[in-house]
N, C-alpha and C. Protein backbone atom coordinates (compact mmCIF):
# COMPACT_ATOMS: atom_id res chain seq x y z
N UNK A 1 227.75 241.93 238.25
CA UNK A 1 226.96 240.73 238.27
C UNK A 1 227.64 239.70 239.15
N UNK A 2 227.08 238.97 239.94
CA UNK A 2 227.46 237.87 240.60
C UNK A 2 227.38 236.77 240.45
N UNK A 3 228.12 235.89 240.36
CA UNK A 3 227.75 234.17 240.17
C UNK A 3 227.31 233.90 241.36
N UNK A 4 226.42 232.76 241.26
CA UNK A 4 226.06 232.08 242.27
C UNK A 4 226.89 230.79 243.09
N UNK A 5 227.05 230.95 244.20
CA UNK A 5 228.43 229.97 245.58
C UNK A 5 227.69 228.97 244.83
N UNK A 6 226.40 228.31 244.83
CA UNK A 6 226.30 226.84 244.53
C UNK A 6 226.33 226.80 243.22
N UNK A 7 225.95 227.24 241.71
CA UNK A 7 226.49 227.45 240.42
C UNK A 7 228.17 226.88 240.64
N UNK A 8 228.99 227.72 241.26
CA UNK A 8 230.81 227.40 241.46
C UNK A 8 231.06 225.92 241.64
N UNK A 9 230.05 226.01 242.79
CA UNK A 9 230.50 224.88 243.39
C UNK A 9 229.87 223.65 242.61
N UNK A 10 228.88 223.14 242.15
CA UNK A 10 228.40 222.87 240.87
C UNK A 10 229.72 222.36 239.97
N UNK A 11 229.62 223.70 239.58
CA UNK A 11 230.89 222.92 238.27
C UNK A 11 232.01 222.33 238.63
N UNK A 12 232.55 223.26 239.70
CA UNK A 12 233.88 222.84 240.54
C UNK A 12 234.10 221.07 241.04
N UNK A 13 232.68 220.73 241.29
CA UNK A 13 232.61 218.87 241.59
C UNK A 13 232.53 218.37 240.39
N UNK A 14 231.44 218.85 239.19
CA UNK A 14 231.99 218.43 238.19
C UNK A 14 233.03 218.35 237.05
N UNK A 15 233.99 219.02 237.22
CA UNK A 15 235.12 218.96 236.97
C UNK A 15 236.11 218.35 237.59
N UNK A 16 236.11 218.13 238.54
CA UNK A 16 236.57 217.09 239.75
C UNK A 16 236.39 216.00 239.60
N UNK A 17 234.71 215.63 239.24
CA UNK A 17 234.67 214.17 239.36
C UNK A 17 234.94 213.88 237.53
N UNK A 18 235.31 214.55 236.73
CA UNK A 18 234.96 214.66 235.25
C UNK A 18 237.09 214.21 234.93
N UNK A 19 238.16 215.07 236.07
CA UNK A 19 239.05 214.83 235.80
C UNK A 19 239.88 213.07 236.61
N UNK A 20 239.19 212.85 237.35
CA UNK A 20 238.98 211.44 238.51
C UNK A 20 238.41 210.61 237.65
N UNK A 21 237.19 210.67 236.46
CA UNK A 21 236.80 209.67 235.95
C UNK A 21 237.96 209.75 234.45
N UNK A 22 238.52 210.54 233.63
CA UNK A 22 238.88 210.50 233.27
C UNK A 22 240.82 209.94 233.25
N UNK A 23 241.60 210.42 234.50
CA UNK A 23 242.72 209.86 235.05
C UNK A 23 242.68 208.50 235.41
N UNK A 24 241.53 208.02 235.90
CA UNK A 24 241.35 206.49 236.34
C UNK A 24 241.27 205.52 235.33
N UNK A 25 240.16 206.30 234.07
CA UNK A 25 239.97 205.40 232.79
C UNK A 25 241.30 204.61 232.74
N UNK A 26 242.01 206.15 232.20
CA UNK A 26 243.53 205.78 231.70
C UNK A 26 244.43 205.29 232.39
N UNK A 27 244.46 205.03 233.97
CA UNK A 27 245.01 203.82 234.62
C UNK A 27 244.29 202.65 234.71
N UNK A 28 243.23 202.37 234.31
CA UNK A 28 242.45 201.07 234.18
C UNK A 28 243.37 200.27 232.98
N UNK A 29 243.30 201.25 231.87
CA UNK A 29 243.33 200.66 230.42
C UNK A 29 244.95 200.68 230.50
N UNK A 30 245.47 201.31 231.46
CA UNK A 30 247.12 201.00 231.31
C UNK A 30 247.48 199.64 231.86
N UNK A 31 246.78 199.22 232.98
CA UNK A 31 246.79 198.02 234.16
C UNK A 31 246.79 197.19 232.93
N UNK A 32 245.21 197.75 232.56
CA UNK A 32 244.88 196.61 231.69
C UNK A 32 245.65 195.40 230.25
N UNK A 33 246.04 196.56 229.58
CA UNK A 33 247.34 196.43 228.96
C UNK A 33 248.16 195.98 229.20
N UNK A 34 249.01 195.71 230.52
CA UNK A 34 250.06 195.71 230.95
C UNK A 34 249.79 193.88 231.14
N UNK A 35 248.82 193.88 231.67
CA UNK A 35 248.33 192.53 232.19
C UNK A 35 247.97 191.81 231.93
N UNK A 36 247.56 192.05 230.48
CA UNK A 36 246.36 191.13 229.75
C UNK A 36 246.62 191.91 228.19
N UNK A 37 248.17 191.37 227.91
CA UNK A 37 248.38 191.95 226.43
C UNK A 37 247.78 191.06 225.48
N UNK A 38 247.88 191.45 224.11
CA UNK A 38 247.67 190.71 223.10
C UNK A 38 247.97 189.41 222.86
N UNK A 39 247.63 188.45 222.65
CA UNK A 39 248.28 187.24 222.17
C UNK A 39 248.12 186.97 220.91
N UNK A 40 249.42 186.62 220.44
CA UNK A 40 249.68 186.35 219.15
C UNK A 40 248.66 185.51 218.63
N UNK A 41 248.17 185.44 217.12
CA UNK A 41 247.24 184.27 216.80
C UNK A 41 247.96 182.98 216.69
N UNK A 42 247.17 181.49 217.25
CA UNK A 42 247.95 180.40 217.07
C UNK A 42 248.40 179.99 215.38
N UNK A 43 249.81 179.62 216.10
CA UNK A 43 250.64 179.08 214.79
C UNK A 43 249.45 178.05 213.98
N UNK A 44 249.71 178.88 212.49
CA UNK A 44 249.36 177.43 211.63
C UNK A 44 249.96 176.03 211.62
N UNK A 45 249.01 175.05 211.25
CA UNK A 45 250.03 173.73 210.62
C UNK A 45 250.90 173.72 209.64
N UNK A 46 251.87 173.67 210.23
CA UNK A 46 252.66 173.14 208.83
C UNK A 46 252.27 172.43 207.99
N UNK A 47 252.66 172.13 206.51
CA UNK A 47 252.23 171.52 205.57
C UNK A 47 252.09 170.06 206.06
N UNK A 48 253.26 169.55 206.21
CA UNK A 48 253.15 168.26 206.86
C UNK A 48 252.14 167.82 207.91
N UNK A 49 251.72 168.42 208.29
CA UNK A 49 250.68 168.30 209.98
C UNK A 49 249.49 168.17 208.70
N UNK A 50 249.30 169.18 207.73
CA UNK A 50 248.08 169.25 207.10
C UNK A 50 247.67 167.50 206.15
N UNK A 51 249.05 167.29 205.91
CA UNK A 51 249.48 166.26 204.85
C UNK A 51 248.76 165.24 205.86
N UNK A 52 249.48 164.76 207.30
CA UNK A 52 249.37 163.77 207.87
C UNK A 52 247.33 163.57 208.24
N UNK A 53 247.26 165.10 208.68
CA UNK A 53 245.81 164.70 209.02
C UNK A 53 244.66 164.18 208.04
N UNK A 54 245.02 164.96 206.89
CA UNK A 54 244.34 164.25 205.41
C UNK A 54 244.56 162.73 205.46
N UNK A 55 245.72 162.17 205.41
CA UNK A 55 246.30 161.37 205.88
C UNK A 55 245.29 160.00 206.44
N UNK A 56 245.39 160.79 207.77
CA UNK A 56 244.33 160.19 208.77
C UNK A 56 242.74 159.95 208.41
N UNK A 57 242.60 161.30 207.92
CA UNK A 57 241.27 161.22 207.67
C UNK A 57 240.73 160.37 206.61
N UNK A 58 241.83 159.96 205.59
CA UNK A 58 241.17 158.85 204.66
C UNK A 58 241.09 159.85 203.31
N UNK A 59 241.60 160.64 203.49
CA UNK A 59 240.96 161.52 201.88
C UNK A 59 242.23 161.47 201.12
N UNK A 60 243.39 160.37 201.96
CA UNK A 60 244.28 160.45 200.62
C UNK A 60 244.90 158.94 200.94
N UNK A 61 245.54 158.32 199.73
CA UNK A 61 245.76 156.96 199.54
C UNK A 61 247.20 157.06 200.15
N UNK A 62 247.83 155.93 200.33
CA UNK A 62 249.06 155.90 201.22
C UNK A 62 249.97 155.89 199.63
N UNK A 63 249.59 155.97 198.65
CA UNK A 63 250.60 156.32 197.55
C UNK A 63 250.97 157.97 197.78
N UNK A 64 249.25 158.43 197.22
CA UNK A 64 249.19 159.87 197.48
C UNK A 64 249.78 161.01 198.73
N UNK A 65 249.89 160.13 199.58
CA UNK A 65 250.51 160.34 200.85
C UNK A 65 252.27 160.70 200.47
N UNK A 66 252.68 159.27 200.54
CA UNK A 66 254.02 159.39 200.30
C UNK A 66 254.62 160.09 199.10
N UNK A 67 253.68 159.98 198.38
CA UNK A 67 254.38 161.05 197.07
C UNK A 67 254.25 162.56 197.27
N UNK A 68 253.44 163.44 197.81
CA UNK A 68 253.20 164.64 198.44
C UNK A 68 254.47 164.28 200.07
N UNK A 69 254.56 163.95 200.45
CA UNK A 69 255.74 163.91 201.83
C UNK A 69 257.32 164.17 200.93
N UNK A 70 256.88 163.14 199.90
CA UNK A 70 258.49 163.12 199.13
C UNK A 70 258.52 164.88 198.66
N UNK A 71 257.63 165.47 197.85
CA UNK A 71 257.73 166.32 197.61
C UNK A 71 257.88 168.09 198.81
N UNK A 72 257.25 167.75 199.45
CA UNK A 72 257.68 168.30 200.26
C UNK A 72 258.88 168.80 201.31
N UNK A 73 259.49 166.97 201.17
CA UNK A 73 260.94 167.23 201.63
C UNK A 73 262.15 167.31 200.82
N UNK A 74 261.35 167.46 199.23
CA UNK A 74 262.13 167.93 198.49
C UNK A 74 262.65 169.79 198.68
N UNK A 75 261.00 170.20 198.76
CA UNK A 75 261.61 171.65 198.99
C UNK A 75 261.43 172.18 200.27
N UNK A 76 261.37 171.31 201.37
CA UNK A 76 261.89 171.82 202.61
C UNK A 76 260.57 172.49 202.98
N UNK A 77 259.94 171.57 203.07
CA UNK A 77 258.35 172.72 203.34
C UNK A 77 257.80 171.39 204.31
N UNK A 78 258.58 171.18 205.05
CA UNK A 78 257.87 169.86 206.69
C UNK A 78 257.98 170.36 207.75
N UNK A 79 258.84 171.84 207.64
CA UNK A 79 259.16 172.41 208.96
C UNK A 79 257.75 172.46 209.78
């Protein structure tokens, strides 16, 4: 039995263009990676940042204020 020259040749390009689309993916997504890594999610506020903006915003009295600051730099939580 004989195969058919254009049947060969047939698969032979698609395997060609099947191992070219596949080698390239994986240098795209390596570039890609390389270039455009992850970024960390932005830092939260510290307690204090949270304290001050309440603060600002009026939702706490300048007693309430300073007594939550005191406490805080009691246990070291203003970093």
């Amino acid at each position: 039995m004989m195969h058919s020259t254009s049947a060969t040749a047939f698969w032979s390009i698609a395997m060609l263009v099947l191992w070219v689309v596949l080698v390239g993916g994986a240098a795209w997504a390596t570039v890609r990676l390389i270039r455009h890594p992850r970024r960390p999610p932005p830092a939260l506020p510290s307690p204090l940042e949270i304290l001050e903006r309440r603060f600002a915003a009026g939702e706490l009295t300048r007693e309430d204020f300073d007594e939550a600051r005191a406490r805080l730099h009691e246990h070291h939580l203003d970093l």
